[in-house]
Protein backbone atom coordinates (compact mmCIF):
# COMPACT_ATOMS: atom_id res chain seq x y z
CA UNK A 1 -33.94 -7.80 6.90
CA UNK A 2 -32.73 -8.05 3.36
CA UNK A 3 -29.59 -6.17 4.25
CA UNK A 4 -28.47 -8.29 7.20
CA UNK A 5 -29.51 -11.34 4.75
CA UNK A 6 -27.11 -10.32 2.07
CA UNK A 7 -25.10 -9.31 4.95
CA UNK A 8 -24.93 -13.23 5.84
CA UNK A 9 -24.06 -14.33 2.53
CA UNK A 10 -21.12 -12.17 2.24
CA UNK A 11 -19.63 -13.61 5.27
CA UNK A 12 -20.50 -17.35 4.05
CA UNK A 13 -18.93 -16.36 0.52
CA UNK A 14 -15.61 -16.09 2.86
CA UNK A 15 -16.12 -19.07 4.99
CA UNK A 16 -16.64 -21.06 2.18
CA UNK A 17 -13.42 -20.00 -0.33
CA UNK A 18 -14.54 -16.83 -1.29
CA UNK A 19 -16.82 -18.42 -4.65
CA UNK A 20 -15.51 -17.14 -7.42
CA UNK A 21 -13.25 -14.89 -6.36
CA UNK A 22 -9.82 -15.94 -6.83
CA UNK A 23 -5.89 -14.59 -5.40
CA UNK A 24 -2.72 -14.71 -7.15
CA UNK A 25 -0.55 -13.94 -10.27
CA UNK A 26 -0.39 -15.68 -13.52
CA UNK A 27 1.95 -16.10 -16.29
CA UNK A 28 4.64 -14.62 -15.04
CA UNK A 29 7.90 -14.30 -17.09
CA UNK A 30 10.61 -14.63 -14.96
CA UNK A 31 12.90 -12.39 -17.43
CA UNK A 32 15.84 -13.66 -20.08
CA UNK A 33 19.39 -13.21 -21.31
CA UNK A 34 19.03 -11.47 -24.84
CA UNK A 35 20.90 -12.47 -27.64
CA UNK A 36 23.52 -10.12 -26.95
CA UNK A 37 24.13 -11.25 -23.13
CA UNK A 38 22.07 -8.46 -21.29
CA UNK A 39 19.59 -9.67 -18.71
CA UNK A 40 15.77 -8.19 -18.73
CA UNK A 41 13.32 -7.83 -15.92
CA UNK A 42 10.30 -10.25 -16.53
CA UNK A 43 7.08 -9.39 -16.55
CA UNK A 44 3.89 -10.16 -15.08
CA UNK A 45 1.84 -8.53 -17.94
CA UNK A 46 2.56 -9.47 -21.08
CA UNK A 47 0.96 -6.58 -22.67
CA UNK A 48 3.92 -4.37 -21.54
CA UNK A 49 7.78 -4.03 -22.32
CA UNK A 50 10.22 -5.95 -20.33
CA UNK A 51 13.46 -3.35 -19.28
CA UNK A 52 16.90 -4.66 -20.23
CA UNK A 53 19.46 -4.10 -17.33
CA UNK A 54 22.86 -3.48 -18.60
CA UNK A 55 25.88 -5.49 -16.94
CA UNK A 56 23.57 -6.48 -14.28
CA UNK A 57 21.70 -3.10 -13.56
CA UNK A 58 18.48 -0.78 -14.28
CA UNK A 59 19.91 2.26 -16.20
CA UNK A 60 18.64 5.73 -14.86
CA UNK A 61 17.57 8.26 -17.73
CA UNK A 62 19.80 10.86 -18.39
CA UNK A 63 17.73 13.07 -17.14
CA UNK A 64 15.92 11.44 -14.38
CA UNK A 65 15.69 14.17 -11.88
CA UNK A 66 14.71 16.56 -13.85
CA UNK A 67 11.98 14.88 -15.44
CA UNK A 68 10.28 13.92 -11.58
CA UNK A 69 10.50 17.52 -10.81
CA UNK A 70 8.69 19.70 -14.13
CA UNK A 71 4.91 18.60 -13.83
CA UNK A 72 2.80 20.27 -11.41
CA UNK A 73 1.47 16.97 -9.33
CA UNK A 74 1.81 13.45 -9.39
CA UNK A 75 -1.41 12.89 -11.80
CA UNK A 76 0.15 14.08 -14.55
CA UNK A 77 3.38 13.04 -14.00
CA UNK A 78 1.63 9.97 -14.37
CA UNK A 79 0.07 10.03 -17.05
CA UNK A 80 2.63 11.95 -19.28
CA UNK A 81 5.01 8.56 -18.66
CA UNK A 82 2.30 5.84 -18.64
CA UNK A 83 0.57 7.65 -22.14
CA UNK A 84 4.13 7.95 -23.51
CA UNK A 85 4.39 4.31 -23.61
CA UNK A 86 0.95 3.30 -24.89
CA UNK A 87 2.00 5.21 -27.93
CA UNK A 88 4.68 3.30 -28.87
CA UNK A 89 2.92 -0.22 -29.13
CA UNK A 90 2.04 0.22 -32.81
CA UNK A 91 6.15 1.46 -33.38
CA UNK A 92 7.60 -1.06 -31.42
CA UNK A 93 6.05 -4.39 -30.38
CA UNK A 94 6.52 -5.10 -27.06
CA UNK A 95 7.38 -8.46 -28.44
CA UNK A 96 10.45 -8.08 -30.22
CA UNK A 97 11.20 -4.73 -28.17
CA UNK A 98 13.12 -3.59 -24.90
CA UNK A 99 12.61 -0.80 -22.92
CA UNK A 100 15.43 1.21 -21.55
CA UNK A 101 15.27 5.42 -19.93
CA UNK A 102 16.35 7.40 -21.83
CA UNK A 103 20.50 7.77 -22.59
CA UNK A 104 21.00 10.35 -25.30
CA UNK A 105 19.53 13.79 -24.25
CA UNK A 106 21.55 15.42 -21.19
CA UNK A 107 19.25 17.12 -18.37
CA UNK A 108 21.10 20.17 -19.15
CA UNK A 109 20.35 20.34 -22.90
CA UNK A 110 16.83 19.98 -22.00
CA UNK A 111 17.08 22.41 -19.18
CA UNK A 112 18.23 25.08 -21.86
CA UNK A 113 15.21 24.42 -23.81
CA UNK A 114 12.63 24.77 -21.33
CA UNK A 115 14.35 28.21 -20.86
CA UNK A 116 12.58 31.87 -22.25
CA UNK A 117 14.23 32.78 -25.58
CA UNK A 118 16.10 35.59 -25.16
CA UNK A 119 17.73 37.98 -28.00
CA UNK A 120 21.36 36.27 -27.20
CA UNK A 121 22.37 34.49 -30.38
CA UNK A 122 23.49 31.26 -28.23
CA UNK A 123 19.92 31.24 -26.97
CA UNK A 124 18.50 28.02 -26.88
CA UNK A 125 15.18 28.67 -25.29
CA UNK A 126 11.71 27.54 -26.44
CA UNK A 127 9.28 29.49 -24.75
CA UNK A 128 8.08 32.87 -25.81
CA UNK A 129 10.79 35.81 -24.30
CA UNK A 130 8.22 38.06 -23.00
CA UNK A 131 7.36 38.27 -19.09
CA UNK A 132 3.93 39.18 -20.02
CA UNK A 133 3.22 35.70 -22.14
CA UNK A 134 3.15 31.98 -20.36
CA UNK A 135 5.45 29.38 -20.25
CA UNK A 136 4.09 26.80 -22.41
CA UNK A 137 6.62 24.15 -23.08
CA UNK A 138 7.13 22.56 -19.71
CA UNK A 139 9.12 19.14 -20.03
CA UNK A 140 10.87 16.83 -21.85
CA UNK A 141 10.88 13.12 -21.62
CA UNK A 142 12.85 10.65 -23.37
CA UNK A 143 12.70 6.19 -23.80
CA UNK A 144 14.23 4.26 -25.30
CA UNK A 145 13.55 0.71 -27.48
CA UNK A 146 16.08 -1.83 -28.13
CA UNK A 147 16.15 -4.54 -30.41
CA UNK A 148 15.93 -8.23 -29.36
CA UNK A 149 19.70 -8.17 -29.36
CA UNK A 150 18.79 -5.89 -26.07
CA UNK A 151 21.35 -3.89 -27.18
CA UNK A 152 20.80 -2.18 -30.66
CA UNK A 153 18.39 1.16 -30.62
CA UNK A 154 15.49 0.09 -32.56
CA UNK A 155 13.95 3.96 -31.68
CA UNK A 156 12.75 6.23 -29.34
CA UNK A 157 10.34 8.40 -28.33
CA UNK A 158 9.85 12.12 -27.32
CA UNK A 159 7.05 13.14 -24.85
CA UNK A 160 6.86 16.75 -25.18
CA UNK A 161 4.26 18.19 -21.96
CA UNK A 162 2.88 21.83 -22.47
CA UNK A 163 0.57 23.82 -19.93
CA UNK A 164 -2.79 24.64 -20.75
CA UNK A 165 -2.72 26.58 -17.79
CA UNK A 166 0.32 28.95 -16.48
CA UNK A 167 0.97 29.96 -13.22
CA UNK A 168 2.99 33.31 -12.93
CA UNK A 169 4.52 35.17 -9.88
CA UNK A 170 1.65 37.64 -10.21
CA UNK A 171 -1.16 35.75 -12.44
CA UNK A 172 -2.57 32.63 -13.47
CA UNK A 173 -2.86 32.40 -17.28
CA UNK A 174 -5.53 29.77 -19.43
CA UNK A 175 -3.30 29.11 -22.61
CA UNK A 176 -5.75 28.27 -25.96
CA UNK A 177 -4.94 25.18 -27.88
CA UNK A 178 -4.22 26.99 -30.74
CA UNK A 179 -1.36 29.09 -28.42
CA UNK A 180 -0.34 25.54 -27.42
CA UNK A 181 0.03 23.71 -30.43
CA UNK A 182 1.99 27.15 -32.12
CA UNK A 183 4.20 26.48 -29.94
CA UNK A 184 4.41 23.16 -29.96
CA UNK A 185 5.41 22.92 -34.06
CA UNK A 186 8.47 25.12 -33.33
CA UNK A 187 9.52 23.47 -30.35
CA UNK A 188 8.85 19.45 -31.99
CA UNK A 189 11.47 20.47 -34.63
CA UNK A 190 13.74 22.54 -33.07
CA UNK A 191 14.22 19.39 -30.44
CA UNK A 192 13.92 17.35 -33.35
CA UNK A 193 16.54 18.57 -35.55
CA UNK A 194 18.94 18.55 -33.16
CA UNK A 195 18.12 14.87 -31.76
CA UNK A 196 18.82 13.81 -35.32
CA UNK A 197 22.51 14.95 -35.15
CA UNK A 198 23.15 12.88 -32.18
CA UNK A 199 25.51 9.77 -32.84
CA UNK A 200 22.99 6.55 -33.15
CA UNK A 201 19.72 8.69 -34.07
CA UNK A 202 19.96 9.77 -37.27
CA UNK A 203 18.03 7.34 -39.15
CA UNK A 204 15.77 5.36 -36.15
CA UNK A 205 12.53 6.10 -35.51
CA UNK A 206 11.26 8.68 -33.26
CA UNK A 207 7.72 8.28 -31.61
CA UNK A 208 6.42 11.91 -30.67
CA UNK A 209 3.83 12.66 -28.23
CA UNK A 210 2.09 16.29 -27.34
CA UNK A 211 0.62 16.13 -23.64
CA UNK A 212 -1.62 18.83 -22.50
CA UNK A 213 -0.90 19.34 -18.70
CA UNK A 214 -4.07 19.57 -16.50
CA UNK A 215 -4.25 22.41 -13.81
CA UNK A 216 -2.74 22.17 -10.24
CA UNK A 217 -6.18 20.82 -8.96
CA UNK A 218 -7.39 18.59 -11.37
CA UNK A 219 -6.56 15.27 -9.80
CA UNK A 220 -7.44 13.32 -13.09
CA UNK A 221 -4.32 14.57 -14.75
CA UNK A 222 -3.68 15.60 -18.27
CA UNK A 223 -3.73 14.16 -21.48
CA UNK A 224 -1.86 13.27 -24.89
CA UNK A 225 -3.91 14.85 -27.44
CA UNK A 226 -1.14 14.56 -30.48
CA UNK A 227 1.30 12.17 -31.59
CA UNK A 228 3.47 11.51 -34.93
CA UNK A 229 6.24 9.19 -35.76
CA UNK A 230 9.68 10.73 -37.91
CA UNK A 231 10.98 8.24 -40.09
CA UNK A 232 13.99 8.33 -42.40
CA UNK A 233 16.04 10.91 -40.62
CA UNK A 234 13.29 13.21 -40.92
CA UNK A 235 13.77 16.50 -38.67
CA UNK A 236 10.49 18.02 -39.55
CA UNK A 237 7.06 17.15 -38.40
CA UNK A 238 4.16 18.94 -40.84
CA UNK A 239 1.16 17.08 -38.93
CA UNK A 240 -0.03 15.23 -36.45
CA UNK A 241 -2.14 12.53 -35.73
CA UNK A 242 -4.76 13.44 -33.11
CA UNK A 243 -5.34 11.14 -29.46
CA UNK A 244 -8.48 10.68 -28.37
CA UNK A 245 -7.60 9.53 -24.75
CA UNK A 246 -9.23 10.84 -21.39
CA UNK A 247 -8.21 10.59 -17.74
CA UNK A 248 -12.13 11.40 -15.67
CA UNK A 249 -12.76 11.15 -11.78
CA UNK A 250 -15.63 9.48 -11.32
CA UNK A 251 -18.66 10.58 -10.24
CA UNK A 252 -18.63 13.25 -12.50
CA UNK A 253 -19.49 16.67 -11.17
CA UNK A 254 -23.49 17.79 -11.91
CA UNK A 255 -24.11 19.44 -15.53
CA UNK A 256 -21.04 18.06 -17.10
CA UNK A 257 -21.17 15.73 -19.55
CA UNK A 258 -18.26 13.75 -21.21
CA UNK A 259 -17.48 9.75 -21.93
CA UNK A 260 -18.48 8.08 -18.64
CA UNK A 261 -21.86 10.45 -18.72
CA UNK A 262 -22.42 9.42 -22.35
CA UNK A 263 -21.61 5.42 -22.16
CA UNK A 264 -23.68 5.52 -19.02
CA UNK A 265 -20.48 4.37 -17.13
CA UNK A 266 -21.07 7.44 -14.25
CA UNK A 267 -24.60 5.92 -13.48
CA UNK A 268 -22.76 2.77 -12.84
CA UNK A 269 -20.50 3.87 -10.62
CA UNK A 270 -23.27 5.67 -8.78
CA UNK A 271 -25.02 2.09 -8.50
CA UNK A 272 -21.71 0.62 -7.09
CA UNK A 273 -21.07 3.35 -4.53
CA UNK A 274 -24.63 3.50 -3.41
CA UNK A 275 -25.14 -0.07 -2.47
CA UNK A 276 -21.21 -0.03 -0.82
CA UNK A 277 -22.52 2.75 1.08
CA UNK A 278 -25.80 1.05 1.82
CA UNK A 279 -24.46 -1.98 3.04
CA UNK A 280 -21.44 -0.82 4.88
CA UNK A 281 -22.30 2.77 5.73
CA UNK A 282 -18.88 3.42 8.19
CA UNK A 283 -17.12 4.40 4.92
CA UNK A 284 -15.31 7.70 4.51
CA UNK A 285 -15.73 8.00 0.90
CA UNK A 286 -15.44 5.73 -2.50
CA UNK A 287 -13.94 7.76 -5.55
CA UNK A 288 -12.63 6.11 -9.28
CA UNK A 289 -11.15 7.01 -11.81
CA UNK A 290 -11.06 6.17 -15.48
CA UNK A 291 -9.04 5.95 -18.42
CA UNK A 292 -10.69 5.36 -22.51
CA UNK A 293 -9.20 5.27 -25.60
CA UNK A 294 -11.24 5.89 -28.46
CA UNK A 295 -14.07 6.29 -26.08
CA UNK A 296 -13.75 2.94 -25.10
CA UNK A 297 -12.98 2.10 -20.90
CA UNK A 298 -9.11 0.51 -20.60
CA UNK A 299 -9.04 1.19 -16.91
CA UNK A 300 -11.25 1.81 -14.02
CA UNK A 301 -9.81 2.36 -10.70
CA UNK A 302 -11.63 2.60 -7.40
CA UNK A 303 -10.95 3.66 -4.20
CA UNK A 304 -12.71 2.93 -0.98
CA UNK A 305 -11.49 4.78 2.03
CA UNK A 306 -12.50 2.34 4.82
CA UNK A 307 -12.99 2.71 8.36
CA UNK A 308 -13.21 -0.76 9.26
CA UNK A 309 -10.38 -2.06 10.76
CA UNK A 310 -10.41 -5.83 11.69
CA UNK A 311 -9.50 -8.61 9.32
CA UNK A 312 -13.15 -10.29 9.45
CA UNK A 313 -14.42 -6.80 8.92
CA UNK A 314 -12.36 -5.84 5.87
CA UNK A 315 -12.82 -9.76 4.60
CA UNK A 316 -16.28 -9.20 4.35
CA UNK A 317 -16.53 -5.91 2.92
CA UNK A 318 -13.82 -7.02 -0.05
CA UNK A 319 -15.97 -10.06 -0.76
CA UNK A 320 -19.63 -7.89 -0.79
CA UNK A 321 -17.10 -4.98 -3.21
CA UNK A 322 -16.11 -7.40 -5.42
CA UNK A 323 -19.81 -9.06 -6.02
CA UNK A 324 -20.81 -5.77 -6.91
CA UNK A 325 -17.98 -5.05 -9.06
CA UNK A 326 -19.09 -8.37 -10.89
CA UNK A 327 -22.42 -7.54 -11.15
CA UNK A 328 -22.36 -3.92 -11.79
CA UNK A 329 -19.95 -3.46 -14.07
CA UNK A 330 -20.38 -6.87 -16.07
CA UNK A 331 -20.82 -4.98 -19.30
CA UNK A 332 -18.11 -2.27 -18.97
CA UNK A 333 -14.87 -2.99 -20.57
CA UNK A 334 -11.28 -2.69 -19.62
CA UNK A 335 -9.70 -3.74 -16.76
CA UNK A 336 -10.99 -3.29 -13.16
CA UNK A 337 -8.93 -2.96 -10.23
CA UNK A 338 -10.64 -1.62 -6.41
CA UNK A 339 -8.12 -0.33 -3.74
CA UNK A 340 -9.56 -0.71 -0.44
CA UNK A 341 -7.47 1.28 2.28
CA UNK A 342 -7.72 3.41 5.76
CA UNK A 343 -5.88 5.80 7.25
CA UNK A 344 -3.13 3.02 8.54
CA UNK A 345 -2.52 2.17 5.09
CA UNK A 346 -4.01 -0.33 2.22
CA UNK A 347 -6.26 -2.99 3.53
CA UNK A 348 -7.64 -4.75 0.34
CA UNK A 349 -6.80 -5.45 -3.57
CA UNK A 350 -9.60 -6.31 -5.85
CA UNK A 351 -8.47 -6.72 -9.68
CA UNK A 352 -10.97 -7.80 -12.93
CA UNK A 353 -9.01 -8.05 -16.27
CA UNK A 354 -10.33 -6.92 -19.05
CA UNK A 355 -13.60 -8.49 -20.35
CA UNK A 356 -12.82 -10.64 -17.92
CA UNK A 357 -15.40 -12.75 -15.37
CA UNK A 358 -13.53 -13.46 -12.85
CA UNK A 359 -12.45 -11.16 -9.89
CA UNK A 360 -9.24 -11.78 -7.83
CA UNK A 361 -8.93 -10.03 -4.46
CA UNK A 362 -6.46 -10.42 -2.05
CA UNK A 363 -6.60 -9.14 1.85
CA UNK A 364 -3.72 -7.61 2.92
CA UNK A 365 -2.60 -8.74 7.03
């Protein structure tokens, strides 16, 4: 009886305006001329950088195509481009900055370097010669920051990705940290040196990531575990500063333990798919992932594979997800968002900012 009563109010919370739950998009910046005549983007989030379009258009990296073909699946392709940009906040305010794809390093330059070294003096390659040892440096990714000119450089940054796990012709290969990071030294200022003989990047500042790339399977994705900034022309990095950042699929698998086990985050989730399930048990599975900084939640993402199909139906259930969202997770940090979807495609949109109180949702026709 309780369950058909809360049942009830669900569907009233609908009739009656949803409560609390709110739809639609908020300071939005509709996008500028700079000072120097080229037009941005906008932005809806003003935590992020605007792009500046040159004579009317989005420019490409120079190696675009290259760079969406290197990483072994989406989730770390991912998170190598959306972690490359969180570390260059502190280097360039998103304020006073503009972001633009890389221009300066050619796909083919970077092609070379991804290359075995071989005993040829013209040899440009990176990772170690030998059959019998992995390839460790895998890409190469490049952005750009102008000034709020929109046209001077102000910077850029280097991602740099490296496998922590190889995968031969004949054998799969678990590469240490230590291997990694070797590596990584020789190959940061080798790349380095020569980026600082390019016309326009001699002096800027250069952002530098390291990002550890997960195995095939691991559908949380790698993570950026180093970073440094070169200043002054420098073409030599000695040290770097460590990132404590981690990408986790929630629930986390039995006997392991790591931030959402220790903050008491998993548990929560738990809660929240157990009373979804409870309630609305024609559900083919609810999954999340998170993201923390400094082993503090910035993002939780969860996703509901429905099999309800009309719109009363999904109304209902995205009203009862997104009281439980609000109750549930009322203490946790970071920003919220719940994708509700079925096998014909997305359904639902729930979204909580962070330390926020109120939930937005919107139903999708």
């Amino acid at each position: 009886m309780k369950r058909n009563w809360l049942f009830v109010v669900a569907v009233c919370l609908i009739l009656s305006g949803c409560g609390n739950l709110e739809k639609g998009i908020t300071n939005i910046d509709q996008g500028d001329v700079t000072t120097g005549g080229n037009i941005t983007t906008g932005r809806i989030d003003q935590g992020v950088y605007q792009a500046v379009m040159t004579e009317g258009k989005y420019q490409t990296s120079a190696a675009r195509k290259l760079n969406a073909e290197k990483l072994n699946n989406g989730f770390n392709q991912t998170n190598f481009e959306n972690g490359l940009l969180r570390l260059c906040y502190d280097t360039f305010s998103v304020d006073d900055h503009y972001f633009q794809e890389g221009q300066y390093i050619a796909a083919d330059i970077i092609k070379n370097w991804l290359k075995r070294g071989t005993d040829d003096q013209d040899s440009q390659g990176l990772n170690p010669a030998s059959e019998d040892e992995p390839i460790i440096f895998q890409q190469l990714m490049e952005h750009n920051f102008l000034k709020e000119d929109g046209k001077t450089l102000g910077g850029i940054s280097l991602g740099f990705a490296f496998n922590s796990v190889y995968y031969g012709s004949e054998e799969t290969m678990t590469i240490s940290r230590d291997t990694l990071m070797a590596n990584a030294l020789k190959t940061v200022n080798t790349v380095l040196t020569y980026v600082r003989q390019i016309d326009g990047l001699s002096s800027v500042p250069i952002v530098i990531g390291l990002f550890e790339q997960s195995a095939k399977n691991d559908t949380a994705g790698g993570n950026y575990i180093y970073q440094a900034v070169s200043t002054d022309g420098g073409t030599t990095i000695d040290q770097f500063e460590p990132v404590n950042e981690a990408h986790l699929i929630l629930p986390v698998a039995s006997g392991t333990a790591n931030a959402a086990t220790d903050d008491g985050l998993n548990s929560k989730f738990i809660t929240f798919r157990d009373a979804i399930i409870s309630f609305f048990p024609d559900l083919a599975g609810v999954s999340g992932k998170v993201y923390y900084v400094n082993d503090q939640v910035q993002k939780l993402v969860i996703t509901i594979d429905s099999n309800y199909y009309s719109k009363t139906e999904v109304t209902s259930f995205t009203q009862y997800a997104g009281k439980q969202v609000e109750t549930v997770f009322s203490d946790v940090p970071g920003v919220i968002e719940v994708q509700i979807g079925s096998i014909s495609g997305q359904q639902a949109f729930l979204s909580r900012d962070a330390d926020g109180e109120t939930i937005s949702s919107f139903v999708f026709n």
